[in-house]
C-alpha atoms as a PDB file:
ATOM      1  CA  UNK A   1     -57.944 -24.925 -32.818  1.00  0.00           C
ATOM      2  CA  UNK A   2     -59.723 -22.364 -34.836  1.00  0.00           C
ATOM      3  CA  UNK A   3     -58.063 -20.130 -37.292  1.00  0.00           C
ATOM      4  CA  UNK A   4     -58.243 -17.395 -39.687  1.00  0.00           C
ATOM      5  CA  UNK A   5     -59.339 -19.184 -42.368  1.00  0.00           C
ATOM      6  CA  UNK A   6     -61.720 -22.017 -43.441  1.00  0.00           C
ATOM      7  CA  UNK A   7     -62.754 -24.216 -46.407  1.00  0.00           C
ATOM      8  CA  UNK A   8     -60.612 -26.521 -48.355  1.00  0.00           C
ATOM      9  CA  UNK A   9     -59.082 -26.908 -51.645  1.00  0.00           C
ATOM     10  CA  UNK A  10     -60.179 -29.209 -54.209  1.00  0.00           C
ATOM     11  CA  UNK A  11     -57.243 -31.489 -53.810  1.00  0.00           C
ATOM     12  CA  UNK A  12     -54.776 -31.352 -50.586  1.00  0.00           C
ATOM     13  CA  UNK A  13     -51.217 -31.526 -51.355  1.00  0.00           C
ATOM     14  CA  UNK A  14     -49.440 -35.014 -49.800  1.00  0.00           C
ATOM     15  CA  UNK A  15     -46.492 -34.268 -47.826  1.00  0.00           C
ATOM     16  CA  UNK A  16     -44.052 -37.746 -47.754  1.00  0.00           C
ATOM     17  CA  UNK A  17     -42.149 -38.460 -44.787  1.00  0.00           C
ATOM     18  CA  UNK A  18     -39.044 -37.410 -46.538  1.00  0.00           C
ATOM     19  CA  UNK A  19     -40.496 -34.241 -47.075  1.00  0.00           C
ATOM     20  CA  UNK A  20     -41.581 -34.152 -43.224  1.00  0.00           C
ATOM     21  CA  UNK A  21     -38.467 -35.399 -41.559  1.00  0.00           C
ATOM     22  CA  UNK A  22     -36.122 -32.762 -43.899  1.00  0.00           C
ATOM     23  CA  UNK A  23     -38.010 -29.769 -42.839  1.00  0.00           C
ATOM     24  CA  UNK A  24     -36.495 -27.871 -39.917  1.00  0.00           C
ATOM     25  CA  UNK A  25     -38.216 -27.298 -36.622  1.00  0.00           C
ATOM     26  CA  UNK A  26     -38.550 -23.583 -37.797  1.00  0.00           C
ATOM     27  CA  UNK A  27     -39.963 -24.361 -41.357  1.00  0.00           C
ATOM     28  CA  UNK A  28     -42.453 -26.986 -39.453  1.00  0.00           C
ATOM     29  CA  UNK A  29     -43.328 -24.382 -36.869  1.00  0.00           C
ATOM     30  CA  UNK A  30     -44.259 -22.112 -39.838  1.00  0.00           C
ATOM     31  CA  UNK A  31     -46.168 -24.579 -41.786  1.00  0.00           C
ATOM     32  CA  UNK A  32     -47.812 -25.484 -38.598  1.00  0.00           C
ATOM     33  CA  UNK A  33     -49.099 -21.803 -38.066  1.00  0.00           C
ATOM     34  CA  UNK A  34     -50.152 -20.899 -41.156  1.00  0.00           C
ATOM     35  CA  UNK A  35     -54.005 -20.704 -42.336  1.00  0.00           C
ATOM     36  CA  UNK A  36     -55.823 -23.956 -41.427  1.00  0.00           C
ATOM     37  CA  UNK A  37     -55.809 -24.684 -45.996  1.00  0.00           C
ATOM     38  CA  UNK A  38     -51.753 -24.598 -46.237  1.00  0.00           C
ATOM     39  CA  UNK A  39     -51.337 -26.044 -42.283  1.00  0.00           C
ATOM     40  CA  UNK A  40     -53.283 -29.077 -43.610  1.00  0.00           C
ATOM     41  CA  UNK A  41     -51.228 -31.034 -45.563  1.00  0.00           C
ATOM     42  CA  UNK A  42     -48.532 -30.967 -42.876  1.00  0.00           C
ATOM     43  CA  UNK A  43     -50.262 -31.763 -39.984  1.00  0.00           C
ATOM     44  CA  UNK A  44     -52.035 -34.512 -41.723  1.00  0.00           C
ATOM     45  CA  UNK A  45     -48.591 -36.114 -42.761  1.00  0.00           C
ATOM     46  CA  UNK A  46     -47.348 -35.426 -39.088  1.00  0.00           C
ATOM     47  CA  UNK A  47     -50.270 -37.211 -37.787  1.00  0.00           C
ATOM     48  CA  UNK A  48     -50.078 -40.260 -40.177  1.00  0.00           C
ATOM     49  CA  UNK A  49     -46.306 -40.601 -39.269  1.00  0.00           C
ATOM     50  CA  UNK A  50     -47.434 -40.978 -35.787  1.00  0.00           C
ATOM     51  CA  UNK A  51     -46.822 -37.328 -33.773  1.00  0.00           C
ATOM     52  CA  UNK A  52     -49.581 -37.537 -31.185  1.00  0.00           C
ATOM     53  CA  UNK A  53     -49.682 -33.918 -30.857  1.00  0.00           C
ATOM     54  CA  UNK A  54     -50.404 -33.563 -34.746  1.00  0.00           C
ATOM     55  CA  UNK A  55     -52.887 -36.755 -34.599  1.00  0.00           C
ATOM     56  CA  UNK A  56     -54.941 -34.528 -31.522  1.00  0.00           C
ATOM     57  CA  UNK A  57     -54.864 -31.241 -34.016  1.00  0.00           C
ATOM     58  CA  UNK A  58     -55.505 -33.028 -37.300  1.00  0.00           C
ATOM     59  CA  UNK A  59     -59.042 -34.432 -35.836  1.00  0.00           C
ATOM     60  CA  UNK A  60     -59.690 -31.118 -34.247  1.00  0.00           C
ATOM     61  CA  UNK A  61     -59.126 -29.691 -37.678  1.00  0.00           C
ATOM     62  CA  UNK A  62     -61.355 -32.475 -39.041  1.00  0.00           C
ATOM     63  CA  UNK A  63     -63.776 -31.508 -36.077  1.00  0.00           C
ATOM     64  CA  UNK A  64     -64.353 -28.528 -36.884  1.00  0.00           C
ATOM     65  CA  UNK A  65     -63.626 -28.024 -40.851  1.00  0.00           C
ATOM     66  CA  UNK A  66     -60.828 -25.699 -40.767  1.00  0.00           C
ATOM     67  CA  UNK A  67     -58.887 -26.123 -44.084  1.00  0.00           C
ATOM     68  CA  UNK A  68     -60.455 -29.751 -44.356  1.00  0.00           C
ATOM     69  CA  UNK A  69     -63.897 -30.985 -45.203  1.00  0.00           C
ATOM     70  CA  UNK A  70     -65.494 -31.257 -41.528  1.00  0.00           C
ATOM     71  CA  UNK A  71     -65.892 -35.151 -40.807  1.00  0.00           C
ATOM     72  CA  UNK A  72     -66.506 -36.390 -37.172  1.00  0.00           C
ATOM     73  CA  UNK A  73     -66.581 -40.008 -37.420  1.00  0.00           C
ATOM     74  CA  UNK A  74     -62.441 -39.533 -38.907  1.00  0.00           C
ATOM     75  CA  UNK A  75     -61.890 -36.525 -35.912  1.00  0.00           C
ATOM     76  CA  UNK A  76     -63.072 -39.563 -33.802  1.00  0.00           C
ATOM     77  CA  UNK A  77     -60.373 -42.033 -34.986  1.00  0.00           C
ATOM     78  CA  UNK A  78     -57.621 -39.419 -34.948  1.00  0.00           C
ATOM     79  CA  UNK A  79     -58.584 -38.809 -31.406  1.00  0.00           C
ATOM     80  CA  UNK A  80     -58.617 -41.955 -30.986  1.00  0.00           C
ATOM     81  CA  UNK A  81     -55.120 -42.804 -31.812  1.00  0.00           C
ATOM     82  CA  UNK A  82     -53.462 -39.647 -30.132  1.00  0.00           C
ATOM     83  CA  UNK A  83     -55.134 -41.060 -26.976  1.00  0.00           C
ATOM     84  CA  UNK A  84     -53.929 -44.410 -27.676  1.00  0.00           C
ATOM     85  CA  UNK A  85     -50.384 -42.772 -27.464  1.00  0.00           C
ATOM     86  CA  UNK A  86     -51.313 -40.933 -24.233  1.00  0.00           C
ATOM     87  CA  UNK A  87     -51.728 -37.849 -25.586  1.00  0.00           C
ATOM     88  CA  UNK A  88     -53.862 -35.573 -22.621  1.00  0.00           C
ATOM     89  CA  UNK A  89     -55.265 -33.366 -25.125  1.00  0.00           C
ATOM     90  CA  UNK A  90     -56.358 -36.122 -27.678  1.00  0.00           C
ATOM     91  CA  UNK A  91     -57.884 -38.165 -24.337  1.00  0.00           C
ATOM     92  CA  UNK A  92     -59.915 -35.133 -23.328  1.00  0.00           C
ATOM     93  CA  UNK A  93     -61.072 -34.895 -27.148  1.00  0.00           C
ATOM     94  CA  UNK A  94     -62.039 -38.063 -27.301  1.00  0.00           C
ATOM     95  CA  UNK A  95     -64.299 -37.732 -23.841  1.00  0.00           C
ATOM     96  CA  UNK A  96     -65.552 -34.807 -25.798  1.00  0.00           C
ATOM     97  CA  UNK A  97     -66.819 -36.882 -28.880  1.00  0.00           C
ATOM     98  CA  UNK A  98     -68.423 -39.095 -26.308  1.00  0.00           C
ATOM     99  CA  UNK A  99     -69.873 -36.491 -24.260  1.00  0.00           C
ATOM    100  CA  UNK A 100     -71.104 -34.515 -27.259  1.00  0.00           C
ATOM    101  CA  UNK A 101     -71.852 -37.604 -29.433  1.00  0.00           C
ATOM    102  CA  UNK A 102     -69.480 -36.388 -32.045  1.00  0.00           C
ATOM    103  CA  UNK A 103     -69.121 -39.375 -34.563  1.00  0.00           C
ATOM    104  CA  UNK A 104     -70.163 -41.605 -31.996  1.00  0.00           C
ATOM    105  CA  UNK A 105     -73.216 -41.734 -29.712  1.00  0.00           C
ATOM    106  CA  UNK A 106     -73.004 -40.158 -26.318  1.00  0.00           C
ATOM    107  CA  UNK A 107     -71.851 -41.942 -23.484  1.00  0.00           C
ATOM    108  CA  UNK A 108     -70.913 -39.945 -20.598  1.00  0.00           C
ATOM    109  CA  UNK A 109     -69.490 -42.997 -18.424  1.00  0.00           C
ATOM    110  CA  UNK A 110     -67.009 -43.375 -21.355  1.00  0.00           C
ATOM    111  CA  UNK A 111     -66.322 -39.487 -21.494  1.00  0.00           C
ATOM    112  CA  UNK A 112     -66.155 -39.165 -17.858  1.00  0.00           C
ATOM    113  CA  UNK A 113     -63.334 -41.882 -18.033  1.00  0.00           C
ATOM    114  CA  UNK A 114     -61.263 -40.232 -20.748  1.00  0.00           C
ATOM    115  CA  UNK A 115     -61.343 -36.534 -18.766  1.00  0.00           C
ATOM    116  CA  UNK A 116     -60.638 -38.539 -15.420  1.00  0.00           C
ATOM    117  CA  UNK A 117     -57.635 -39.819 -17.184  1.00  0.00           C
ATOM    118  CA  UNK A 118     -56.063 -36.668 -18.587  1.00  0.00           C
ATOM    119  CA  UNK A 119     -56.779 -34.589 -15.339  1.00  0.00           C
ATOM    120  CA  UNK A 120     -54.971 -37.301 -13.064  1.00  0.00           C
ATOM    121  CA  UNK A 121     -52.192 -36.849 -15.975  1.00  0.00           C
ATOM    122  CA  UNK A 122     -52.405 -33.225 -15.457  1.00  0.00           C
ATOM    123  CA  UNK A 123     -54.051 -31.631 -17.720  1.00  0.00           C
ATOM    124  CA  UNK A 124     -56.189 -28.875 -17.250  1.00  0.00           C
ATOM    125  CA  UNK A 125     -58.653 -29.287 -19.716  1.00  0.00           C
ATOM    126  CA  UNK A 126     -59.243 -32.513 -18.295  1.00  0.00           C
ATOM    127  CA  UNK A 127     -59.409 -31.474 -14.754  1.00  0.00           C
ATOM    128  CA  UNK A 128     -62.399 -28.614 -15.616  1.00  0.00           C
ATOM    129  CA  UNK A 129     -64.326 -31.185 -17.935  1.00  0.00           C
ATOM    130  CA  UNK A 130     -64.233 -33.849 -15.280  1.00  0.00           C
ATOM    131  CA  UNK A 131     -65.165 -31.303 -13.070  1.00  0.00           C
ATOM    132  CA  UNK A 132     -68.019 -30.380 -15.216  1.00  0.00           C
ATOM    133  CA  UNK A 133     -69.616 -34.069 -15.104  1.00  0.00           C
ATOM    134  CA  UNK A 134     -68.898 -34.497 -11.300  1.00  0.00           C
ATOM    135  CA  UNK A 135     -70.637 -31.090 -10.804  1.00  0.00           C
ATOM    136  CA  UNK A 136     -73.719 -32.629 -12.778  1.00  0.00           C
ATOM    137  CA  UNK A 137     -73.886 -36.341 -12.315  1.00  0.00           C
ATOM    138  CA  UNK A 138     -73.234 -37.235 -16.067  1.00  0.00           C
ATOM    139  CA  UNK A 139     -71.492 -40.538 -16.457  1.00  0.00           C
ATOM    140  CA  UNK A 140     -69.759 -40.314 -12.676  1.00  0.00           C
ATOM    141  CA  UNK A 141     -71.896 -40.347  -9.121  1.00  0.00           C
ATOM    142  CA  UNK A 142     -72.777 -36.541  -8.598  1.00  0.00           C
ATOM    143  CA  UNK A 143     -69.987 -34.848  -6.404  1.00  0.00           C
ATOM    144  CA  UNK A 144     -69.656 -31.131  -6.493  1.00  0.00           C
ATOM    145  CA  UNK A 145     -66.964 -31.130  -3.610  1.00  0.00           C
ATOM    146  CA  UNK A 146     -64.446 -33.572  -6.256  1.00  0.00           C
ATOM    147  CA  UNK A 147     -65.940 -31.208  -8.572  1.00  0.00           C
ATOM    148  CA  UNK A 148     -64.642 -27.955  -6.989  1.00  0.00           C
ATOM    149  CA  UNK A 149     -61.007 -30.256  -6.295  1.00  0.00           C
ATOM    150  CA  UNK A 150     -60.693 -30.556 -10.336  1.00  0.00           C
ATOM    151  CA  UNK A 151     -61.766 -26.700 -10.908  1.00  0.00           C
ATOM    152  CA  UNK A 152     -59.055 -25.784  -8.212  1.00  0.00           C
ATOM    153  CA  UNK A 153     -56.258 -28.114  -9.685  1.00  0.00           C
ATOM    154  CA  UNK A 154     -57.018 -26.416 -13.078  1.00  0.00           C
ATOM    155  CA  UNK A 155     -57.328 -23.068 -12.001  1.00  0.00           C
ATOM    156  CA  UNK A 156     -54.222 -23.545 -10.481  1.00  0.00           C
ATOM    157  CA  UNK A 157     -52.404 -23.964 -13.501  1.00  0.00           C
ATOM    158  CA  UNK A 158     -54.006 -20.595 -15.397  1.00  0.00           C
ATOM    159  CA  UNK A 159     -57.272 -22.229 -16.424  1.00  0.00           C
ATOM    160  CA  UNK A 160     -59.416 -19.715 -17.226  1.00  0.00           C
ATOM    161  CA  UNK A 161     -63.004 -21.228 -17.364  1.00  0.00           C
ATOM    162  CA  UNK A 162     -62.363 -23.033 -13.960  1.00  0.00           C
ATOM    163  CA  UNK A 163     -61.206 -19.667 -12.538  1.00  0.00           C
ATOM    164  CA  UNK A 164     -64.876 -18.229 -13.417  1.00  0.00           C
ATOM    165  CA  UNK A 165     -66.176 -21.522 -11.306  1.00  0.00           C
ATOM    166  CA  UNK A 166     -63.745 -21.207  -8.444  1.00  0.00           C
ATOM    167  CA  UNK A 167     -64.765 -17.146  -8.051  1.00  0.00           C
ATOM    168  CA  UNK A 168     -68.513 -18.277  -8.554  1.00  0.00           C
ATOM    169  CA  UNK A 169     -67.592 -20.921  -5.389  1.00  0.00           C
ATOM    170  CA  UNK A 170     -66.062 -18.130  -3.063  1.00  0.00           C
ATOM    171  CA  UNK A 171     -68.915 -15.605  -4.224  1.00  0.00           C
ATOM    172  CA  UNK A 172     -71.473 -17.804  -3.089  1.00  0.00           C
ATOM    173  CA  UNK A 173     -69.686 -19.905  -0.355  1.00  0.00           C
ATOM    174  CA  UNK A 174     -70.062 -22.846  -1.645  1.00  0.00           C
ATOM    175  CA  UNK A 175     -67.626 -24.784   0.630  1.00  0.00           C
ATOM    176  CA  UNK A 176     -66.451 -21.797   2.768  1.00  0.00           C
ATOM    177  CA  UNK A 177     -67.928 -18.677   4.164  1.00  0.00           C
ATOM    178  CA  UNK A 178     -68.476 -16.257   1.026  1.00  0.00           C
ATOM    179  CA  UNK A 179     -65.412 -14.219  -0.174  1.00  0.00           C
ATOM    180  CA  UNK A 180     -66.436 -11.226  -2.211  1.00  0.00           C
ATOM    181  CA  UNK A 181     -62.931  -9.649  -2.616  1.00  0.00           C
ATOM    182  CA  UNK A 182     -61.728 -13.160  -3.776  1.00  0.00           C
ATOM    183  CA  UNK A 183     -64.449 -13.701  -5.964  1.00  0.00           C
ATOM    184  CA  UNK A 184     -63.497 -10.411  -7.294  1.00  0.00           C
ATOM    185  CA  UNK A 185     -60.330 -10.858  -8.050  1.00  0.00           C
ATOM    186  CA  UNK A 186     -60.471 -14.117  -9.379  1.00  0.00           C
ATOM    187  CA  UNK A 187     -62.818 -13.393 -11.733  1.00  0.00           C
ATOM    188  CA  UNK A 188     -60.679 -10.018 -13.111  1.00  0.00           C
ATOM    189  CA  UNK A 189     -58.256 -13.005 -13.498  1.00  0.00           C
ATOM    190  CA  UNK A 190     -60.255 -15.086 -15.232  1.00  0.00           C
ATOM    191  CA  UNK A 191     -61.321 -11.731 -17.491  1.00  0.00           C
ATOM    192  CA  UNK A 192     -58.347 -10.849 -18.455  1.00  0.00           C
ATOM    193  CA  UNK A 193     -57.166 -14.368 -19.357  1.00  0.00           C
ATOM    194  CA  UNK A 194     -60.023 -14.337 -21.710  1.00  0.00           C
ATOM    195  CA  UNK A 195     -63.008 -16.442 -20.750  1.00  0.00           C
ATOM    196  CA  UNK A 196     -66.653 -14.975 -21.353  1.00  0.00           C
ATOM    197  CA  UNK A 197     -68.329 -15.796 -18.521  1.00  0.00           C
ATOM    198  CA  UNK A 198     -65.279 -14.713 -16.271  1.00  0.00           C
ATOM    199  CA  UNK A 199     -65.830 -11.779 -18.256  1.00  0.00           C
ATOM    200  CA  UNK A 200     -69.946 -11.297 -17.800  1.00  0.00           C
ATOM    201  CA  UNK A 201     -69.646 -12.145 -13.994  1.00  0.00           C
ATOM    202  CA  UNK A 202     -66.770  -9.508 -13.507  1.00  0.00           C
ATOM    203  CA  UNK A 203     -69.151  -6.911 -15.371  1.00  0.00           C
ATOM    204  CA  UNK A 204     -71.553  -7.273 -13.145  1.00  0.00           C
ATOM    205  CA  UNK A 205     -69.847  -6.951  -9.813  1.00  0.00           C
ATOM    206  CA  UNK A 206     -68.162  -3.468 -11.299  1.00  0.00           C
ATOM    207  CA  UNK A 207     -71.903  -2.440 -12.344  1.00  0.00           C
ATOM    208  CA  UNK A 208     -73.028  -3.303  -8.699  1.00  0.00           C
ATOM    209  CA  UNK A 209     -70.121  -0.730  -7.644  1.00  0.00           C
ATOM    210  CA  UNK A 210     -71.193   2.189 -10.082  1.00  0.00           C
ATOM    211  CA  UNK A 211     -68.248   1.202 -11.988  1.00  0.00           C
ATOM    212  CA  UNK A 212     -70.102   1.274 -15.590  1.00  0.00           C
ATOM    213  CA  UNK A 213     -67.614   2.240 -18.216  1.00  0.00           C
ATOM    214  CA  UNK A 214     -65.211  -0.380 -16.652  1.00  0.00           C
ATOM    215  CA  UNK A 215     -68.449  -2.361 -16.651  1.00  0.00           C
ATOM    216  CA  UNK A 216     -69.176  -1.788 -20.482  1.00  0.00           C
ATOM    217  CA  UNK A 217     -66.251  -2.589 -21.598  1.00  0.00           C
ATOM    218  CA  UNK A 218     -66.154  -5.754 -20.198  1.00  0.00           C
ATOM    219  CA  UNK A 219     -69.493  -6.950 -21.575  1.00  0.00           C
ATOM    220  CA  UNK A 220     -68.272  -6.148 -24.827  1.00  0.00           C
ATOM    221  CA  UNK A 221     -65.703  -8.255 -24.856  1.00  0.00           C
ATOM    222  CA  UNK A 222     -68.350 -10.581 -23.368  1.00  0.00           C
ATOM    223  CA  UNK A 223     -70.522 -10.665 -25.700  1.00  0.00           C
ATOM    224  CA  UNK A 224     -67.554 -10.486 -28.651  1.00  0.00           C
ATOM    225  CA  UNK A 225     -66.197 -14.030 -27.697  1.00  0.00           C
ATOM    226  CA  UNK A 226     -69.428 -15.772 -26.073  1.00  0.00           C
ATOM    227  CA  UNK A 227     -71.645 -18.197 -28.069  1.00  0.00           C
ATOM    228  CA  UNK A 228     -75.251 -17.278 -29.308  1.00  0.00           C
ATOM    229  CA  UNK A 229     -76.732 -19.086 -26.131  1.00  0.00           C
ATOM    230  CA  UNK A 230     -74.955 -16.799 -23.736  1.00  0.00           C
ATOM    231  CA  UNK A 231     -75.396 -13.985 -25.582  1.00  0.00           C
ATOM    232  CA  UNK A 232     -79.367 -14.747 -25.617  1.00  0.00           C
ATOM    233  CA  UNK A 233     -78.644 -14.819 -21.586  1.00  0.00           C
ATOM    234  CA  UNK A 234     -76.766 -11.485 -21.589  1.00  0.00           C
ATOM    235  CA  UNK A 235     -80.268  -9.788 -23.009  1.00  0.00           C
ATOM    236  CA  UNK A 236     -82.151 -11.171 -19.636  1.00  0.00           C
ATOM    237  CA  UNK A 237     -79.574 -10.712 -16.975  1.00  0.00           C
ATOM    238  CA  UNK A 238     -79.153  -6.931 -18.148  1.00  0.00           C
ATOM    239  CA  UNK A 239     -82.577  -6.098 -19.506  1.00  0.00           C
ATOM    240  CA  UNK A 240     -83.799  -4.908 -16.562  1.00  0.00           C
ATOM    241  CA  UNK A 241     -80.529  -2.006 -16.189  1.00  0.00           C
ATOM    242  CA  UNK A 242     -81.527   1.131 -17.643  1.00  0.00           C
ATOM    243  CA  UNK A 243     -77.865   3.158 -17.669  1.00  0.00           C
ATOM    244  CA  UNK A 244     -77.750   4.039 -21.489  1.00  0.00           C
ATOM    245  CA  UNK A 245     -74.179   2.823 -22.017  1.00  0.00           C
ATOM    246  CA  UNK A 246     -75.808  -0.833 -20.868  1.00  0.00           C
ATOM    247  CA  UNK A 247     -78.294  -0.342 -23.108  1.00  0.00           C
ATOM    248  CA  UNK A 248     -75.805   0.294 -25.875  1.00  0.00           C
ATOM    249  CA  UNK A 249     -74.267  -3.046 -25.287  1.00  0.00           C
ATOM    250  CA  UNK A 250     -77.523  -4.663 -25.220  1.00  0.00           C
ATOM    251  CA  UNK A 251     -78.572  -3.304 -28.691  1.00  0.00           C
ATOM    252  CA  UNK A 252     -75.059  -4.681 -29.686  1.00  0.00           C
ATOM    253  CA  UNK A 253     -76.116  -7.764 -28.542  1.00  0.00           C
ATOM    254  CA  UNK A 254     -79.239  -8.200 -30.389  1.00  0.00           C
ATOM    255  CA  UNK A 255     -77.691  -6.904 -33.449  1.00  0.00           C
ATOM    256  CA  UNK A 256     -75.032  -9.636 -33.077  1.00  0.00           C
ATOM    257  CA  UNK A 257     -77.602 -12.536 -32.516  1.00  0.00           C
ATOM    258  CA  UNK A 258     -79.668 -10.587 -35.726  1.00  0.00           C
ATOM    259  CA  UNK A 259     -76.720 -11.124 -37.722  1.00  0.00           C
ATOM    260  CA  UNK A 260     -76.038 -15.169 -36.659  1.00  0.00           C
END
């Protein structure tokens, strides 16, 4: 869960369960939302006290080194234990570290199993990253039509990354006759609820209909919230497009990739 702030202090305060169990639902709310350094301490101490929720953030925070020292191998055990409590989000973390080989090696039978178990729980997360390794074949028998089931169940619930899929599906008719007006307006959905590609693909179709200014503006925010490999992919799907305000974005691109 990423936030505006990173590093850690020198020494991390130690909340006591005393402490924990006397603050209000408000003042824990608070604590829990402030910069990863002060959020710390309390969701550590929620975690060790046994809230599966906190256990599933504390590793992520661990994870990724937001107000902590980053440390996989201990994001692994605190994922571990939120799973252990059947925690959806902790299971699909820990099919992450598997998947990913974070503080463990890879093993996408193992990873497969976690995200099978948190999407038949219901969560979405688990639904599009079992989707993912049905769609490829990693860990699970290759089987893009369970594949597109997940993305479906998930987009169903507001998922935006499996919207993206399900529009890609109905633009190119993957299971039914092609559906450009669906695609269409799924992937506006899946835009607007803030996923890159959903983003890219939807940029595209309105630069296909002349519509560039619409178009620009959503490659910018594109290219604002996509990782450097995308972005590298943005700079050979457009470089052919010669409308200057595409070629604006493009130079924004490089820049951003220039700057790391």
């Amino acid at each position: 869960m990423p936030g505006p702030s990173r590093g850690a202090p020198a020494r991390r305060r130690i909340i006591s369960f005393t402490e924990l169990t006397a603050a209000s639902p408000e003042d824990l709310a608070a604590a829990f939302a402030a910069p990863p350094a002060e959020a710390a301490p309390w969701v550590e101490a929620a975690a060790r006290y046994g809230i599966a929720g906190a256990q599933t953030r504390w590793g992520q925070m661990l994870l990724e080194g937001l107000g902590v020292p980053k440390d996989e191998r201990a994001a692994l055990g605190w994922f571990k234990a939120a799973a252990g409590a059947g925690d959806a989000a902790g299971i699909t973390m820990l099919g992450r570290c598997h998947e990913l080989g974070w503080g463990t090696p890879i093993d996408y039978a193992a990873a497969a199993e976690c995200f099978r178990r948190a999407a038949e729980a219901g969560f979405d997360w688990g639904q599009y990253n079992l989707a993912n390794m049905l769609m490829r074949g990693d860990g699970v028998a290759q089987d893009r039509g369970a594949a597109l089931r997940w993305y479906r169940a998930a987009a169903a619930q507001g998922h935006a990354k499996s919207i993206n899929v399900v529009a890609r599906a109905m633009e190119e008719g993957w299971d039914t006759p092609p559906d450009p007006a669906g695609a269409a307006r799924l992937y506006r959905l899946s835009a607007e609820r803030g996923d890159f590609r959903g983003q890219f693909n939807l940029g595209t179709l309105l630069t296909d209909e002349g519509r560039i200014a619409e178009a620009v503006h959503w490659f910018r925010e594109s290219a604002r919230l996509a990782n450097a490999t995308f972005r590298r992919s943005m700079l050979t799907r457009l470089g052919e497009r010669r409308e200057p305000e595409i070629r604006a974005v493009l130079a924004e691109v490089e820049a951003m990739l220039a700057g790391g």
